[in-house]
Protein backbone atom coordinates (compact mmCIF):
# COMPACT_ATOMS: atom_id res chain seq x y z
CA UNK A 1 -21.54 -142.73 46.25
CA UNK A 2 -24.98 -141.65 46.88
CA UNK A 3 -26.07 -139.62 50.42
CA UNK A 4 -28.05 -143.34 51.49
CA UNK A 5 -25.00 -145.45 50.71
CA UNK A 6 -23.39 -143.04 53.04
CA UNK A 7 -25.85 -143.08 55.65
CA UNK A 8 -25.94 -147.06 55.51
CA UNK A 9 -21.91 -147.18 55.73
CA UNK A 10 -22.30 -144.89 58.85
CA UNK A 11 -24.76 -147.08 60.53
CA UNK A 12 -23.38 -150.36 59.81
CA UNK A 13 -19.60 -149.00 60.25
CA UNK A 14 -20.95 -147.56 63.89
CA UNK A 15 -22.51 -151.10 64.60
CA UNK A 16 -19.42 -152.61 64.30
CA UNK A 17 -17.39 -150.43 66.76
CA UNK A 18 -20.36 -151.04 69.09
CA UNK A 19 -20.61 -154.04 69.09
CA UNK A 20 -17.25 -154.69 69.30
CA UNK A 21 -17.04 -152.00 72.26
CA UNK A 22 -20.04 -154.43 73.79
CA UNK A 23 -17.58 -157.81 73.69
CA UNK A 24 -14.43 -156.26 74.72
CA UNK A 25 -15.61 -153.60 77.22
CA UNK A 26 -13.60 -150.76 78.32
CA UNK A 27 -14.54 -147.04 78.71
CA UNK A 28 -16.13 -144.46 76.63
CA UNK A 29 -12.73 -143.36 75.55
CA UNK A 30 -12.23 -146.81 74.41
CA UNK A 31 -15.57 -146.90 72.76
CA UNK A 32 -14.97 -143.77 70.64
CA UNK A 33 -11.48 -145.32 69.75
CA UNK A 34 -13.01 -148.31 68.17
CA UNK A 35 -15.91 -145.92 66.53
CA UNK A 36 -13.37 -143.89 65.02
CA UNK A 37 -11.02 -147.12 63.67
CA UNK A 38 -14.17 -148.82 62.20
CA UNK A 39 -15.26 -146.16 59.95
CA UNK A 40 -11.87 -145.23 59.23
CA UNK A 41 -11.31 -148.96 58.04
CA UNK A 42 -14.97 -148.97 56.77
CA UNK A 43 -14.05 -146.02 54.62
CA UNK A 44 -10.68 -147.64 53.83
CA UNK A 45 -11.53 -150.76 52.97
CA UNK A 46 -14.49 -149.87 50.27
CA UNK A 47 -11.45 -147.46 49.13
CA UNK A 48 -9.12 -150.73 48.46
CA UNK A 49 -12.17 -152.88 46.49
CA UNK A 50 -12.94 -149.62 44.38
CA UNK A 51 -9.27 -149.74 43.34
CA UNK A 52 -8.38 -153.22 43.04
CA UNK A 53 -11.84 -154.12 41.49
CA UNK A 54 -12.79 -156.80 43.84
CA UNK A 55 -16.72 -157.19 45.20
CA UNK A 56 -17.43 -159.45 47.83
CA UNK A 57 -20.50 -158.14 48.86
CA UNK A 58 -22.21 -154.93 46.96
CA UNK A 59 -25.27 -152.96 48.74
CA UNK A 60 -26.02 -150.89 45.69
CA UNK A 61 -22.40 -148.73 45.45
CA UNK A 62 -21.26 -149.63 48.47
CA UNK A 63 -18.59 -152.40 48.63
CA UNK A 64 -19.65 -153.62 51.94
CA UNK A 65 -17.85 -156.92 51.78
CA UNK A 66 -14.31 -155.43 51.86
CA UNK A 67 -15.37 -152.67 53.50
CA UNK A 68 -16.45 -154.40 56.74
CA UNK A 69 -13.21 -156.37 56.66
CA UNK A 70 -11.15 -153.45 56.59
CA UNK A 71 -12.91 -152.42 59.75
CA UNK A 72 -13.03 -155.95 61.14
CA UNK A 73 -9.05 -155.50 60.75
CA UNK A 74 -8.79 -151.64 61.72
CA UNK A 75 -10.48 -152.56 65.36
CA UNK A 76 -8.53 -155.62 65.95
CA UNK A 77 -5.05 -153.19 65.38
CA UNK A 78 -6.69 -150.52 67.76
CA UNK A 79 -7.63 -153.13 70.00
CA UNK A 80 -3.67 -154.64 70.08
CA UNK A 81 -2.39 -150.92 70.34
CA UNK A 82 -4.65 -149.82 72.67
CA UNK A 83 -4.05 -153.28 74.86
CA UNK A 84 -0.25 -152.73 73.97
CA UNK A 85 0.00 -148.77 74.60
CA UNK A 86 -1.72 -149.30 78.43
CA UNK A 87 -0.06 -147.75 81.41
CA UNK A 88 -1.05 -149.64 84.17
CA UNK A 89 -0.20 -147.54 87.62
């Protein structure tokens, strides 16, 4: 991948955990928790469509499709483990 197909991974991948961070709420640990799962799933799920071949949604060689799905689905399962993992006192 080129350094701007990086750059616009990192910006839309950080969108998404901000934005979900916006509808959800919770605190700035929470909000670098669901930073940190959408890139990871960003990253991730571009991974998967490189291997398996499949483009949804190409922004030069960035497979943005099935990589924002994989971080759609990364910040829902930090969300649940997050929600399931709380200690209330």
């Amino acid at each position: 991948m080129t350094t701007p197909a990086y750059l616009i991974a990192t910006i839309i991948a950080t969108l998404y955990g901000a934005v979900f961070h916006l509808f959800k709420g919770g605190n700035a640990s929470r909000l670098l928790l669901y930073l940190v799962s959408s890139w990871m799933g960003f990253i991730i799920g571009h991974n998967v469509s490189r291997v398996v071949g499949a483009s949804i949604y190409s922004i030069g060689p960035l497979n943005a499709g099935m990589a924002s799905l994989g971080s759609g689905l990364a910040l829902v399962l930090a969300h649940w483990l997050a929600k399931r993992n709380q200690v209330s006192w």
